[in-house]
Every structure is written in C-alpha cells, then in structure tokens.
N, C-alpha and C. Protein backbone atom coordinates (compact mmCIF):
# COMPACT_ATOMS: atom_id res chain seq x y z
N UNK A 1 47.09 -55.14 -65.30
CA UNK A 1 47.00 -55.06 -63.87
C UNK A 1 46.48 -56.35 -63.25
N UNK A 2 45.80 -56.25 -63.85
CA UNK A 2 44.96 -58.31 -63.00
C UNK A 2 45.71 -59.34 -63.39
N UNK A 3 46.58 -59.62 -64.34
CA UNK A 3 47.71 -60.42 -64.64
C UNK A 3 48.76 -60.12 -63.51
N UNK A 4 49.34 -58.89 -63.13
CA UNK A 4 50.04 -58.68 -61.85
C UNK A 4 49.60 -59.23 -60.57
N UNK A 5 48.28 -58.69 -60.29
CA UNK A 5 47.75 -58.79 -59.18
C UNK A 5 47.55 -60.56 -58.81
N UNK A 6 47.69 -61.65 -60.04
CA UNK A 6 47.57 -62.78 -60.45
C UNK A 6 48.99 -63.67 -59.54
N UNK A 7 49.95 -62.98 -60.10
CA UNK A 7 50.85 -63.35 -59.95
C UNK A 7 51.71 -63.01 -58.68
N UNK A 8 51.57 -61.50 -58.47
CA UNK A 8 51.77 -61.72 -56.68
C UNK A 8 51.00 -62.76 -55.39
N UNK A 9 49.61 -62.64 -56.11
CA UNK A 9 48.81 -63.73 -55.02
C UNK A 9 49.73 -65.44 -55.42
N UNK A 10 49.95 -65.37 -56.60
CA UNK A 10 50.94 -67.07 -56.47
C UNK A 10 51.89 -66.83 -55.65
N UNK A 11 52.59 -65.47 -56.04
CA UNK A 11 53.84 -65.72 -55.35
C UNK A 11 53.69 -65.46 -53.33
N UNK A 12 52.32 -65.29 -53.16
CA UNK A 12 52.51 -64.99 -51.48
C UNK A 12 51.66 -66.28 -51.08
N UNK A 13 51.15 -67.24 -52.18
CA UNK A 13 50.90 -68.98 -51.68
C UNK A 13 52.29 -69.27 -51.55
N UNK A 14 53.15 -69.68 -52.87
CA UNK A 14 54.41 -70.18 -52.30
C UNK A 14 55.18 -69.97 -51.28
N UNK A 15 54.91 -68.15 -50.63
CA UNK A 15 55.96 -67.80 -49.65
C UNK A 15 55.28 -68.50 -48.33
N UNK A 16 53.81 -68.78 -48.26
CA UNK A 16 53.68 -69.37 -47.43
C UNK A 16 53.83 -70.85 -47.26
N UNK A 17 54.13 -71.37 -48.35
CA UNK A 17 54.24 -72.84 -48.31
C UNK A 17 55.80 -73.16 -48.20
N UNK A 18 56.63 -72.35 -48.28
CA UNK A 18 57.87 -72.05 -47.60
C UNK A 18 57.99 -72.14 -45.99
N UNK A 19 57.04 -71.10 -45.99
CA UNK A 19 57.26 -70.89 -44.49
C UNK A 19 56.41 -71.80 -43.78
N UNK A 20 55.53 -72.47 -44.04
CA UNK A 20 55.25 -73.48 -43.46
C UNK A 20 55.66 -74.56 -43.55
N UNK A 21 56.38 -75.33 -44.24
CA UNK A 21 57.77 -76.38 -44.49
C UNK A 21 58.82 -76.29 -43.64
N UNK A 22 59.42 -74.99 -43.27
CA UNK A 22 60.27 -74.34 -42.44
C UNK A 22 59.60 -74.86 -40.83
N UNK A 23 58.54 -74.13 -40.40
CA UNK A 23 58.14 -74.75 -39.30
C UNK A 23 57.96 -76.05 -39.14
N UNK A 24 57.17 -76.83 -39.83
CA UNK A 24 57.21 -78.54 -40.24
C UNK A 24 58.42 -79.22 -39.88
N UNK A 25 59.76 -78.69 -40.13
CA UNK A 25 60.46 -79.26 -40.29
C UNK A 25 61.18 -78.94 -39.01
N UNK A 26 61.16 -77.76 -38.63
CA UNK A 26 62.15 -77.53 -37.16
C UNK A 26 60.82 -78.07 -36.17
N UNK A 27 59.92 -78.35 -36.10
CA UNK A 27 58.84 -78.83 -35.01
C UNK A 27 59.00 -80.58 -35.27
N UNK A 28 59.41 -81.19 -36.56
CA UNK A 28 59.33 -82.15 -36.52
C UNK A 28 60.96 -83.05 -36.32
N UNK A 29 61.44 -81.79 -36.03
CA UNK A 29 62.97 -82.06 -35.49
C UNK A 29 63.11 -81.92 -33.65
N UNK A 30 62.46 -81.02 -33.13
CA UNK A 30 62.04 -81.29 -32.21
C UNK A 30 61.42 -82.13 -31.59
N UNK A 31 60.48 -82.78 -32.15
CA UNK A 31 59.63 -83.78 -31.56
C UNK A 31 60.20 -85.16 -32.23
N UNK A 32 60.90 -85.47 -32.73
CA UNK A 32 61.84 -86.62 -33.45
C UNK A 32 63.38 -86.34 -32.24
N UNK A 33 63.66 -85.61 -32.04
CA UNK A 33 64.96 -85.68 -31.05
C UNK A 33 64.24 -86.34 -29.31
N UNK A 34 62.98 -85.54 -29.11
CA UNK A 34 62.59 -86.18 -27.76
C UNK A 34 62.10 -86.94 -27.48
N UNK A 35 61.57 -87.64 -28.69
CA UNK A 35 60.87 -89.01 -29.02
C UNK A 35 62.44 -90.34 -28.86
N UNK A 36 63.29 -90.10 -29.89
CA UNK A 36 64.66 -90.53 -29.96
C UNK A 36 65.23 -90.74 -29.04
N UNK A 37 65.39 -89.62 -27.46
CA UNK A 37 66.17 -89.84 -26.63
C UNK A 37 65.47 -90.72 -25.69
N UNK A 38 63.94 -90.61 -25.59
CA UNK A 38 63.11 -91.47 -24.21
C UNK A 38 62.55 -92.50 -24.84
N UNK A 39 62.39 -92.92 -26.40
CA UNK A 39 61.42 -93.82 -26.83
C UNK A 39 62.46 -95.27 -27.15
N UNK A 40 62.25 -96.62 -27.09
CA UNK A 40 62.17 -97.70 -27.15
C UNK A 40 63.18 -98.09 -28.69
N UNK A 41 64.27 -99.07 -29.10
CA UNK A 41 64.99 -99.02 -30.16
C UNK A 41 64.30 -99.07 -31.31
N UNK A 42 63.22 -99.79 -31.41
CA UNK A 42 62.15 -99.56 -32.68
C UNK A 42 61.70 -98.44 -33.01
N UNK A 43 61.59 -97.49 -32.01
CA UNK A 43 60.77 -96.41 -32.24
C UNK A 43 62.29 -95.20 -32.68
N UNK A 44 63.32 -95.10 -32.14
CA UNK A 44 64.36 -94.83 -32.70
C UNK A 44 64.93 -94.96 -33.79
N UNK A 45 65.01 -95.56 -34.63
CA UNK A 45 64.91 -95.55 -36.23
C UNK A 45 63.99 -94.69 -37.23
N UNK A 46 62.45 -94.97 -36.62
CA UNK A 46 61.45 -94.20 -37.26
C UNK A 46 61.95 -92.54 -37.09
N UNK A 47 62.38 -92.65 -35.31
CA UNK A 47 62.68 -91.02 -35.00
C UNK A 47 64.04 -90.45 -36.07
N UNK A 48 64.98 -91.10 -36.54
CA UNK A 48 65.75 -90.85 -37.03
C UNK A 48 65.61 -91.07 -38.57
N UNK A 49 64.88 -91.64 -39.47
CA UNK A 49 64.53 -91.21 -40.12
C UNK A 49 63.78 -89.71 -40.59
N UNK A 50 62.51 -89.49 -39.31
CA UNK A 50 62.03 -88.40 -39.30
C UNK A 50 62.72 -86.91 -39.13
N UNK A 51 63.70 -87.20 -38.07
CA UNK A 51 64.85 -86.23 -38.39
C UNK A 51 65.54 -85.82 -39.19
N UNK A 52 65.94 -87.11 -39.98
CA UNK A 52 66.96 -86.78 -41.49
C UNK A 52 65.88 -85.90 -42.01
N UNK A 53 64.63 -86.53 -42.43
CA UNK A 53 63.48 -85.65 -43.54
C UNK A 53 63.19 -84.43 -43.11
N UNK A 54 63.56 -83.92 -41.77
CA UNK A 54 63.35 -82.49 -40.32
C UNK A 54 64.26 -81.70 -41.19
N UNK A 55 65.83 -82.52 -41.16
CA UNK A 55 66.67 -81.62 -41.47
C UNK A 55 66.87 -81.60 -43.07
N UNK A 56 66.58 -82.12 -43.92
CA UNK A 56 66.21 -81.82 -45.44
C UNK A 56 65.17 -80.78 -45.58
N UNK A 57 64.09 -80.96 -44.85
CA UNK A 57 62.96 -79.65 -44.96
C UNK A 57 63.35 -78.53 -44.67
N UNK A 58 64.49 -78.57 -43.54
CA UNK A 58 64.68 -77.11 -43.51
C UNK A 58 65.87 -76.66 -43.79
N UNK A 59 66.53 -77.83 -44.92
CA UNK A 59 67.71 -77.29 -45.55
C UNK A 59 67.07 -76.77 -46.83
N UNK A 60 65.76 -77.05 -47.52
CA UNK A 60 65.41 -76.54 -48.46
C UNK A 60 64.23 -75.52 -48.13
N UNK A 61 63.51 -75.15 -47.21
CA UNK A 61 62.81 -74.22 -46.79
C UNK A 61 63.38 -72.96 -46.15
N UNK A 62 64.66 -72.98 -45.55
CA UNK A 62 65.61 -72.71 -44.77
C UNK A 62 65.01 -72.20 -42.91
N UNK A 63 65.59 -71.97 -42.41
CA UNK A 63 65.56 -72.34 -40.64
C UNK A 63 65.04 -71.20 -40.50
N UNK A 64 65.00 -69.56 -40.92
CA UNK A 64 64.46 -68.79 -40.33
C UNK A 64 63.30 -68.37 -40.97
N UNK A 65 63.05 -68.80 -42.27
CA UNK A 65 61.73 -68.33 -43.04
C UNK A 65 60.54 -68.59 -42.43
N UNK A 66 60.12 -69.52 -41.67
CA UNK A 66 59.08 -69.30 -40.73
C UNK A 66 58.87 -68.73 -39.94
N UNK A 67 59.78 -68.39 -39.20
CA UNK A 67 59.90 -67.80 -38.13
C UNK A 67 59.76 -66.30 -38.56
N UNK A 68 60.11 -66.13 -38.84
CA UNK A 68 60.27 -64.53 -39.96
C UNK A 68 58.16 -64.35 -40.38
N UNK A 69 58.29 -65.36 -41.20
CA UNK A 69 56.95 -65.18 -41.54
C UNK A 69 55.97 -64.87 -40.67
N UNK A 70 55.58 -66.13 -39.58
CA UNK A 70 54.84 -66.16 -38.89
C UNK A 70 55.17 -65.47 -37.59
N UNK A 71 56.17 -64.34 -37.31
CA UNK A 71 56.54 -63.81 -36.48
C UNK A 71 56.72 -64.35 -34.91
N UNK A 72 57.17 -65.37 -35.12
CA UNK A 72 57.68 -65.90 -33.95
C UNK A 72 59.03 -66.31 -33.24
N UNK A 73 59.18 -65.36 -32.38
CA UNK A 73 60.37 -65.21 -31.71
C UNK A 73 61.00 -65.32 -30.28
C-alpha cells in the first residue's frame, strides 16, 4: 500500500508539471506575440524565438492540460 500511495503522489507531481508547462507556454505565447507586434526589430527576434519555445511547450505539454487542470475557462 505505501509503495502505491508512493507512486500516485509521483504521478500527480508530473501531472502538475504538465500542466504547468502548458500554461508557461500559452502565457508565454501571448506575451511574445504582443511584445512582437509593438516592440522595436531587436526585440522581435528575442520575441520570436520565445514563441517558437511557446509553441514547442505546448506541443509537448499539450494546449488544454492546463487549463483542464487548473480549471480555467
């Protein structure tokens, strides 16, 4: 039983470190697109880098697992 109880508590760290990657990544896609459209050509590169890494985070976290998690809708 405490070997179980072991191993669900890992598995509900990872689900949160999912779901917080998920938000990370759609908040840092947001704030990289409005940075991008009003900020200066130097600062546009950085934003677009940060976006590519926005949209990798939440191609591997996926787009609704935070949202789901942290119940926000």
């Amino acid at each position: 039983m405490v070997l179980l109880d072991y191993f669900e508590e890992v598995f509900n760290g990872i689900e949160f470190l999912i779901a917080l990657g998920s938000i990370l990544g759609l908040l840092g896609f947001i704030v990289g697109l409005i940075i991008f459209i009003f900020g200066g050509p130097r600062v546009r590169l950085r934003m677009l880098g940060l976006m590519i890494t926005s949209i990798i985070l939440i191609g591997v976290c996926g787009l609704h697992t935070g949202t789901k998690y942290f119940r926000i809708h």
